[in-house]
N, C-alpha and C. Protein backbone atom coordinates (compact mmCIF):
# COMPACT_ATOMS: atom_id res chain seq x y z
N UNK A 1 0.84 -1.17 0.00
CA UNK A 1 0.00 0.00 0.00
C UNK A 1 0.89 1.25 0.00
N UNK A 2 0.74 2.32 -0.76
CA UNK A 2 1.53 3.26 -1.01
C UNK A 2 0.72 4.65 -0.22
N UNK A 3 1.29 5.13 0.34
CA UNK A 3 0.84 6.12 1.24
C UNK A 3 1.32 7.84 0.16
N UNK A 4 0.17 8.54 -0.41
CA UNK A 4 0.43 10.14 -1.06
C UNK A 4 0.13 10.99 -0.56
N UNK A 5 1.18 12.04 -0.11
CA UNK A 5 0.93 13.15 0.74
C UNK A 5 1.24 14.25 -0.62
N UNK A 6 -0.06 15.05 -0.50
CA UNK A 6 0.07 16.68 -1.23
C UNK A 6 1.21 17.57 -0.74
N UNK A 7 1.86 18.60 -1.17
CA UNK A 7 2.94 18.86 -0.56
C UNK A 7 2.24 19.96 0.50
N UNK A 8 0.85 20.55 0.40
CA UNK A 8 0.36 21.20 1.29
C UNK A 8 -0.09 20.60 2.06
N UNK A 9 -0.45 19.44 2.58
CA UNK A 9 -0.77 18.66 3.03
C UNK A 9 -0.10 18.70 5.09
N UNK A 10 1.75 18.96 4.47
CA UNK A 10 2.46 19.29 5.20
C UNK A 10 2.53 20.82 5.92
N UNK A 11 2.10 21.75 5.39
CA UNK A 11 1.79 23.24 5.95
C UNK A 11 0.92 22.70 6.64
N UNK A 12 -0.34 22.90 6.86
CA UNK A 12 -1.10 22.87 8.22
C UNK A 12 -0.71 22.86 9.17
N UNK A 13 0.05 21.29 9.57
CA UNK A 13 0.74 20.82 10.58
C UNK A 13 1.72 21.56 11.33
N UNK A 14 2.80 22.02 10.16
CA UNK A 14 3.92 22.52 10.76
C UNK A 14 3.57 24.20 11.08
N UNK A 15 2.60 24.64 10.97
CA UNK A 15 2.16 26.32 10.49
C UNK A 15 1.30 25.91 12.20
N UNK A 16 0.26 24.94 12.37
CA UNK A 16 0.26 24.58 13.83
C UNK A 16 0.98 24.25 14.66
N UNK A 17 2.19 24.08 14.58
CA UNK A 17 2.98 23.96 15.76
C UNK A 17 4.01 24.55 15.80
N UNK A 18 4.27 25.92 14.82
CA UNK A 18 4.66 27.18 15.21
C UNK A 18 4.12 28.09 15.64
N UNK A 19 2.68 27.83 15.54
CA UNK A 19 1.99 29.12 16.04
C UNK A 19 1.67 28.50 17.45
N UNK A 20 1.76 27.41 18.18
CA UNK A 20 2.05 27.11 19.50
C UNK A 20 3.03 27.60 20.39
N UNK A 21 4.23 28.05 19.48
CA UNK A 21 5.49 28.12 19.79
C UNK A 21 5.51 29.78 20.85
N UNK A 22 6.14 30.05 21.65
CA UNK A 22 6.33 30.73 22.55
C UNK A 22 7.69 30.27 23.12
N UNK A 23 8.33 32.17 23.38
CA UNK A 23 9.81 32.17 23.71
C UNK A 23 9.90 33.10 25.37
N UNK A 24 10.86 32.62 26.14
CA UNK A 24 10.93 33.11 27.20
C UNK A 24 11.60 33.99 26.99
N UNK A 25 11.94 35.68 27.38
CA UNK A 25 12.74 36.39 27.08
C UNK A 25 13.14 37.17 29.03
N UNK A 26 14.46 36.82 29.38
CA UNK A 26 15.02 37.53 30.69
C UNK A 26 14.65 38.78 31.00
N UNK A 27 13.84 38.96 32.54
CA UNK A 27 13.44 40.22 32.79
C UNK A 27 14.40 40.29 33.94
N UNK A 28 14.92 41.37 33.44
CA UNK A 28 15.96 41.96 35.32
C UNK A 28 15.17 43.14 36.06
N UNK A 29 15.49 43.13 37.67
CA UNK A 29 14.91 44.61 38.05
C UNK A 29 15.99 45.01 38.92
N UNK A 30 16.36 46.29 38.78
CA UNK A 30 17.07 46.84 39.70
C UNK A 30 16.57 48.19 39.68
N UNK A 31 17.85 49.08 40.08
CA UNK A 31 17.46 50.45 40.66
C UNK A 31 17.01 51.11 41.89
N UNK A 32 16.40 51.78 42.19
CA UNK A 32 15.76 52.07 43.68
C UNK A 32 14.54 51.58 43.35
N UNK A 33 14.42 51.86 44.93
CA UNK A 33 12.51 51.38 45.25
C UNK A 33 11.52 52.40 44.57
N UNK A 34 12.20 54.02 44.28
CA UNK A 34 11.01 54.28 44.02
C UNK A 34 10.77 54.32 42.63
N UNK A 35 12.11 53.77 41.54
CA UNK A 35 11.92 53.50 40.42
C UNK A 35 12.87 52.73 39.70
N UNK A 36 12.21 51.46 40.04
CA UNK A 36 13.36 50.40 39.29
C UNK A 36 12.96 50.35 38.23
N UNK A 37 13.86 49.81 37.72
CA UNK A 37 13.91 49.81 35.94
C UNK A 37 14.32 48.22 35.90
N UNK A 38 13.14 47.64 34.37
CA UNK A 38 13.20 46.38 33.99
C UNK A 38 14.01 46.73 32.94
N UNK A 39 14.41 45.49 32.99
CA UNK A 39 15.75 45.30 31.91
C UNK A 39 15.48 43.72 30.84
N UNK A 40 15.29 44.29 29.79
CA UNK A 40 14.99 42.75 29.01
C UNK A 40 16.33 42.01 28.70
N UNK A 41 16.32 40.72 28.47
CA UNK A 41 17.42 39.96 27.50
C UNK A 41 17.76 39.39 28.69
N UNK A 42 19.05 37.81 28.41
CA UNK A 42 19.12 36.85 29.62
C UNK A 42 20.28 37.42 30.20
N UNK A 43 21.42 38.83 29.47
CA UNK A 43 22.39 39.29 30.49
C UNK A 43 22.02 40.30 31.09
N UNK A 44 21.95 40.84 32.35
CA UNK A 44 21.04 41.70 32.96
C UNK A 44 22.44 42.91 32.24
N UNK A 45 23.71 42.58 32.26
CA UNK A 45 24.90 43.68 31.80
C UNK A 45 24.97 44.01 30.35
N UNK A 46 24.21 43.05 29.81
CA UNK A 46 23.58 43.57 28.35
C UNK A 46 22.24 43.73 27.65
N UNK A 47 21.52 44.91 28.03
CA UNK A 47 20.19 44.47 27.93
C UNK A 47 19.71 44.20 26.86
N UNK A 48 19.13 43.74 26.02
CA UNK A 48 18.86 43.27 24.75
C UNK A 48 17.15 44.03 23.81
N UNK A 49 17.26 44.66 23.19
CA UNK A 49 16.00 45.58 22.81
C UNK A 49 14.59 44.25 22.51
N UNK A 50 13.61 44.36 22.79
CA UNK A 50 12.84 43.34 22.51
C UNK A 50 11.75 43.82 22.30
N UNK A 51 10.66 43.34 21.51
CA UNK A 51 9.17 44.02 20.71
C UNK A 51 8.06 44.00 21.99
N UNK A 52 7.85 44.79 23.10
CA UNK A 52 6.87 44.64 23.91
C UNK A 52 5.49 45.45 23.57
N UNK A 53 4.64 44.36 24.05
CA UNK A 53 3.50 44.67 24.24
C UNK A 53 2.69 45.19 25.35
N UNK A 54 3.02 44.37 26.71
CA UNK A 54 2.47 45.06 27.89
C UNK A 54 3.67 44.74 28.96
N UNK A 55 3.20 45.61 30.20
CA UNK A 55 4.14 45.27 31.09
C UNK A 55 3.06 45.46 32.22
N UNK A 56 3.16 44.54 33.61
CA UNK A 56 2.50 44.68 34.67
C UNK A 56 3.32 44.58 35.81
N UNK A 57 2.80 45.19 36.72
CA UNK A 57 3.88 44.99 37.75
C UNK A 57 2.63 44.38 39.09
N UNK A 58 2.22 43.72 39.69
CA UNK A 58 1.44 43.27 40.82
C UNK A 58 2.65 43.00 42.14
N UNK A 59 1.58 43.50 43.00
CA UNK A 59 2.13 43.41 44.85
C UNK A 59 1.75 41.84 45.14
N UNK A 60 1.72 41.34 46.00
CA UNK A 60 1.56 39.86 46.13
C UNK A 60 1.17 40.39 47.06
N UNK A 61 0.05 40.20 48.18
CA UNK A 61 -0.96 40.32 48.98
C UNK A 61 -0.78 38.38 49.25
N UNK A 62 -1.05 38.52 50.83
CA UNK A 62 -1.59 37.41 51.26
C UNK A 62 -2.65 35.92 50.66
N UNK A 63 -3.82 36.79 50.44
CA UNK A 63 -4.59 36.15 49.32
C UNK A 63 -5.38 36.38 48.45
N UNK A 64 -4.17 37.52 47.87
CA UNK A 64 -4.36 37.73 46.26
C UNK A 64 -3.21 38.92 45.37
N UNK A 65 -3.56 39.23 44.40
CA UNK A 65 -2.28 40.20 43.84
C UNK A 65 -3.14 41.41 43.43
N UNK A 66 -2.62 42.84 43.73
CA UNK A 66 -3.19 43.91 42.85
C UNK A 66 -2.22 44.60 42.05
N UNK A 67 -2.46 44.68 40.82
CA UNK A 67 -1.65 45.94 39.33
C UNK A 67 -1.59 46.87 40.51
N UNK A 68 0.15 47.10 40.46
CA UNK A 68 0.37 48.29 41.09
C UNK A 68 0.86 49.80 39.76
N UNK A 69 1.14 48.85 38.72
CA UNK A 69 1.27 49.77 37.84
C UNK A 69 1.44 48.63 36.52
N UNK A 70 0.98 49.49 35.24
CA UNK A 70 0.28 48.47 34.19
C UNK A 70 -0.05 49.39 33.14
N UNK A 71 1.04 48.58 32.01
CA UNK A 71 1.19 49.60 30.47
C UNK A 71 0.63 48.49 29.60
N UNK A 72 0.23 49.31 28.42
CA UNK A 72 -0.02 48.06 27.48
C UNK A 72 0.61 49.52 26.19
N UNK A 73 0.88 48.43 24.96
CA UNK A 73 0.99 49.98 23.81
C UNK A 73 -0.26 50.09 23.26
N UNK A 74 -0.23 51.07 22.33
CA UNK A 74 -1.61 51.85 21.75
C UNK A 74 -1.41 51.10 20.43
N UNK A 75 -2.80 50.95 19.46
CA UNK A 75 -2.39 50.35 18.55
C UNK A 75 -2.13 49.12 18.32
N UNK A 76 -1.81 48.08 17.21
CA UNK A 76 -1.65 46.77 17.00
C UNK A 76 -0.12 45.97 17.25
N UNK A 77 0.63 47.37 17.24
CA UNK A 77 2.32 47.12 16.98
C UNK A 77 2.87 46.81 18.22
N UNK A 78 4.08 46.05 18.54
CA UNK A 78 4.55 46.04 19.99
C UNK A 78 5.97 47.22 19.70
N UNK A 79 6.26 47.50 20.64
CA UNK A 79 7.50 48.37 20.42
C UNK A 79 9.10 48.24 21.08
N UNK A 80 9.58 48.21 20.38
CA UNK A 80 11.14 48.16 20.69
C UNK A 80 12.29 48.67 22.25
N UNK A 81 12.13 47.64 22.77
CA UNK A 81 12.79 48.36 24.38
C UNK A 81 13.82 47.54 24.48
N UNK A 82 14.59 48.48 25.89
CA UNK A 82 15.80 47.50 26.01
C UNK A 82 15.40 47.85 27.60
N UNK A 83 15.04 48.45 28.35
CA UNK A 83 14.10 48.79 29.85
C UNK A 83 13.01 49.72 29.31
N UNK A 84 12.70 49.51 30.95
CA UNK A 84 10.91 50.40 31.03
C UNK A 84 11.37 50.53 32.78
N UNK A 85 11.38 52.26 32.42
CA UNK A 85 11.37 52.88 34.52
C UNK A 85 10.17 52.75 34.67
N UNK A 86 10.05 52.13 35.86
CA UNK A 86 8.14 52.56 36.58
C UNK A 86 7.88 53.44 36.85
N UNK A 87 6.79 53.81 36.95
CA UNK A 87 6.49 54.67 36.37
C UNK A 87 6.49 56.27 35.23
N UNK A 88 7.11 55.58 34.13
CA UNK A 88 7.57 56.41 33.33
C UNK A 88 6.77 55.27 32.27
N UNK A 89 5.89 56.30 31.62
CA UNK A 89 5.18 55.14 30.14
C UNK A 89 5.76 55.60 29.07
N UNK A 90 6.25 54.37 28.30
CA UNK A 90 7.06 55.09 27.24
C UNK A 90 6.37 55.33 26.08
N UNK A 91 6.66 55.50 25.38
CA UNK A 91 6.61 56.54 23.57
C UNK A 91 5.98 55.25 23.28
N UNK A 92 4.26 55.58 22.86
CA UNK A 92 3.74 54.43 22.31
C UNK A 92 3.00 53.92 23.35
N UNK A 93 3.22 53.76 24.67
CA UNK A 93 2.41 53.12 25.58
C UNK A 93 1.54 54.02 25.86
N UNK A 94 0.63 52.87 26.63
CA UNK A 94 -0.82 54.07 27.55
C UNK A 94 -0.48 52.65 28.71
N UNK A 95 -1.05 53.92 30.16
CA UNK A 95 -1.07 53.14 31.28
C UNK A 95 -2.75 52.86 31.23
N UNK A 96 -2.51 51.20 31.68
CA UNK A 96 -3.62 50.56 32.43
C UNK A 96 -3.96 51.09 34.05
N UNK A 97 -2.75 51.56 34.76
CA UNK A 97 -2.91 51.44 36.01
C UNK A 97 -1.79 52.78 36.48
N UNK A 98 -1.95 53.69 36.71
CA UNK A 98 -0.89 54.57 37.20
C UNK A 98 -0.38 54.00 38.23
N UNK A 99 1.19 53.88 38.49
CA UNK A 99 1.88 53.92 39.29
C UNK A 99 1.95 54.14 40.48
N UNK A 100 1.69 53.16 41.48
CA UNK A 100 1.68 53.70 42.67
C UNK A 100 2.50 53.12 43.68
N UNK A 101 2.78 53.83 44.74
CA UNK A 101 4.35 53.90 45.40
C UNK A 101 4.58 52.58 45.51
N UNK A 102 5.88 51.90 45.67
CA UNK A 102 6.02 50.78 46.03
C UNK A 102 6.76 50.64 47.57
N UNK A 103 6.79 49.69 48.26
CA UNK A 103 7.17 49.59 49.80
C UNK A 103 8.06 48.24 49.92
N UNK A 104 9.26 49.37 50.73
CA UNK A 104 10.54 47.84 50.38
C UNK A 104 9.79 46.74 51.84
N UNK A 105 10.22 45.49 51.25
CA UNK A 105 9.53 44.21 51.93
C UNK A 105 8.35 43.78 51.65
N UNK A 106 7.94 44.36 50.22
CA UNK A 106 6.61 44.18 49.64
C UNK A 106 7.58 42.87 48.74
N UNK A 107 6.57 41.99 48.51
CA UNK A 107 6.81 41.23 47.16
C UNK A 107 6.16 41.65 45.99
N UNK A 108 6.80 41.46 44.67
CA UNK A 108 6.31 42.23 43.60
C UNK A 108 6.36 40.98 42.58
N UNK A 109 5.25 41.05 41.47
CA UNK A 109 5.33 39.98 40.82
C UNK A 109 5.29 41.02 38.88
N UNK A 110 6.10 40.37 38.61
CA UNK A 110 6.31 41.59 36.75
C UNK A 110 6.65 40.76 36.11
N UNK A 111 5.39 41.33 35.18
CA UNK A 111 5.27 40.03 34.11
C UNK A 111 5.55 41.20 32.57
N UNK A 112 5.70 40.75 31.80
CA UNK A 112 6.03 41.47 30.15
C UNK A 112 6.14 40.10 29.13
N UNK A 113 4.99 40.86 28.30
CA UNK A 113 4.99 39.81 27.17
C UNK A 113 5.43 40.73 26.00
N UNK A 114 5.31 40.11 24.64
CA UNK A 114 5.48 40.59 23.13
C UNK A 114 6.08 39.70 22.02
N UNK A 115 6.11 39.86 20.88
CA UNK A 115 6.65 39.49 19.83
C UNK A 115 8.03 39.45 19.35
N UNK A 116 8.54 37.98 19.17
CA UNK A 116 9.76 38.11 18.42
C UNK A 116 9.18 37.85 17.00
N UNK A 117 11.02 37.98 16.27
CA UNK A 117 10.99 37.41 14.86
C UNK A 117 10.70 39.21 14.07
N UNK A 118 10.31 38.21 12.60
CA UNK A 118 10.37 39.16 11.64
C UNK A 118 8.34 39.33 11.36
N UNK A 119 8.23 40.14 10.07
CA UNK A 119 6.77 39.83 10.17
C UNK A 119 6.11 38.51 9.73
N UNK A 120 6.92 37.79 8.84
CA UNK A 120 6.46 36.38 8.37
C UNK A 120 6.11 35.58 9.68
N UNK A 121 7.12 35.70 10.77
CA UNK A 121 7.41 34.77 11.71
C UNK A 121 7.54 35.25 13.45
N UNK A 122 6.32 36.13 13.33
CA UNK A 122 6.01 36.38 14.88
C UNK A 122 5.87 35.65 15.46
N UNK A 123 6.52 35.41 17.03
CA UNK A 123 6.12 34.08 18.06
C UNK A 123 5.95 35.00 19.37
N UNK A 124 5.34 34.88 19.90
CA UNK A 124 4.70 35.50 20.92
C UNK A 124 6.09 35.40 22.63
N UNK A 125 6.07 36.29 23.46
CA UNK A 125 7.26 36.30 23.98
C UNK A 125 6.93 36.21 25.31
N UNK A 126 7.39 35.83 26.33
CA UNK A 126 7.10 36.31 27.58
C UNK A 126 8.26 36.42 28.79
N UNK A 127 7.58 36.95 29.69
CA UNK A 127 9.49 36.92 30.89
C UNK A 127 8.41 37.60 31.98
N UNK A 128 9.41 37.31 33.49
CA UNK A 128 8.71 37.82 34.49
C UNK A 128 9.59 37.15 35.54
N UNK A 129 8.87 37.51 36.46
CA UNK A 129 9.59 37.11 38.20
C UNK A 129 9.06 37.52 39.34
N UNK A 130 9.40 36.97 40.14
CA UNK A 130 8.98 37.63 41.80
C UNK A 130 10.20 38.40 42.09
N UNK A 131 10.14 39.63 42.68
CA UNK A 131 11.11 40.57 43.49
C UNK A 131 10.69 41.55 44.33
N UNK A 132 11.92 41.52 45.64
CA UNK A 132 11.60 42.18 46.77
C UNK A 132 12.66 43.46 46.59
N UNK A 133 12.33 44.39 47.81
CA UNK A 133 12.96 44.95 47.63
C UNK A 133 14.19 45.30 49.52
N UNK A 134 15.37 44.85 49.45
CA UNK A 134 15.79 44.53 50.55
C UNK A 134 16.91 44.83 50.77
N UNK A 135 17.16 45.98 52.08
CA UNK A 135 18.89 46.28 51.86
C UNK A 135 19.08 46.89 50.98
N UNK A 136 18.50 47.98 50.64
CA UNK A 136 18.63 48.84 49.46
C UNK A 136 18.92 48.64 47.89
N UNK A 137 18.77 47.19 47.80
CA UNK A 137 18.56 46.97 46.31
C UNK A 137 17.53 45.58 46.11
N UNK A 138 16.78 45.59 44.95
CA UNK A 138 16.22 44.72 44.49
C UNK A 138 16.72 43.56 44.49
N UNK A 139 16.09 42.42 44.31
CA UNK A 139 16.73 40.69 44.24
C UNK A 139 15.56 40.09 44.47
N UNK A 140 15.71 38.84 42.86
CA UNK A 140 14.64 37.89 43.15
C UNK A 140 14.49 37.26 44.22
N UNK A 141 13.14 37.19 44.25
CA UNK A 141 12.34 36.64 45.70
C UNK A 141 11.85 35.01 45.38
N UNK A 142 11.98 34.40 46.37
CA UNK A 142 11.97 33.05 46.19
C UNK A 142 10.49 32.97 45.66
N UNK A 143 10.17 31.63 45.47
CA UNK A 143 8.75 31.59 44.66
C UNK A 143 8.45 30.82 45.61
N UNK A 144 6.67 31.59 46.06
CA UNK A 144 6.04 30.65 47.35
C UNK A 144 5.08 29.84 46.93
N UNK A 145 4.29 28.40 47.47
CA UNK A 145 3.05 27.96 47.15
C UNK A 145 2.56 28.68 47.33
N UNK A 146 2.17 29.48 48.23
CA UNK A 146 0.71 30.07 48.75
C UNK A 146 0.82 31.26 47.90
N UNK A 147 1.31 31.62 46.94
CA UNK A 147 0.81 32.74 46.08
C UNK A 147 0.01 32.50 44.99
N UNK A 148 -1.00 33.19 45.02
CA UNK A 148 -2.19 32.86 44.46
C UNK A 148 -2.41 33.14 43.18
């Protein structure tokens, strides 16, 4: 028995399990408490420009999280960063959530998604972390069960 595959036959498949595809991209935070700055790419000493779409920053509360500050961009396009200061919205963004103070020994949870690639071959991006703020500089915060 001879088995005939169309050569389109093969797109579907593989066109579905790139568009599954999703890339982790390194978020750093440093700076002061009252305005750290995220830093994209996996060397925090080289930050790497990357196509974002939103950025959130949430407090971790006991039992639950609130947007302490929260950008998304205007428009369909993501835009080109290499950081984002909190509260400072950049060229192209609109805030979801104005900025509001942050408190060292708070846990903070910041998430940022967006697009790599070219336009043929957008894959959707994401990065994030827990961080405190302690001893006068930032540093990831361990990851708890009980955060909700």
């Amino acid at each position: 028995m001879m088995v005939m595959l169309r050569a389109g036959a093969l797109v579907v498949p593989a066109f579905a399990l790139l568009a599954a595809c999703s890339a982790m991209i390194g978020l750093h935070i440093g700076g002061s408490l009252e305005q750290p700055v995220a830093r994209f790419g996996n060397d925090v000493a080289k930050p790497e420009k990357v196509c974002v779409d939103s950025l959130v920053v949430w407090e971790q509360l006991p039992d639950h999280m609130v947007p302490v500050w929260s950008i998304h961009t205007v428009g369909a396009n993501c835009r080109k960063l290499d950081q984002v200061t909190y509260g400072q919205v950049p060229a192209g963004f609109a805030a979801d959530v104005v900025a509001m103070p942050l408190r060292a020994g708070a846990r903070y949870y910041v998430s940022a998604s967006g697009q790599t690639g070219g336009p043929l071959t957008r894959v959707p991006w994401m990065g994030g972390g827990d961080y405190i703020f302690e001893g006068g500089a930032w540093r990831p915060a361990e990851w708890r069960w009980d955060r909700p």
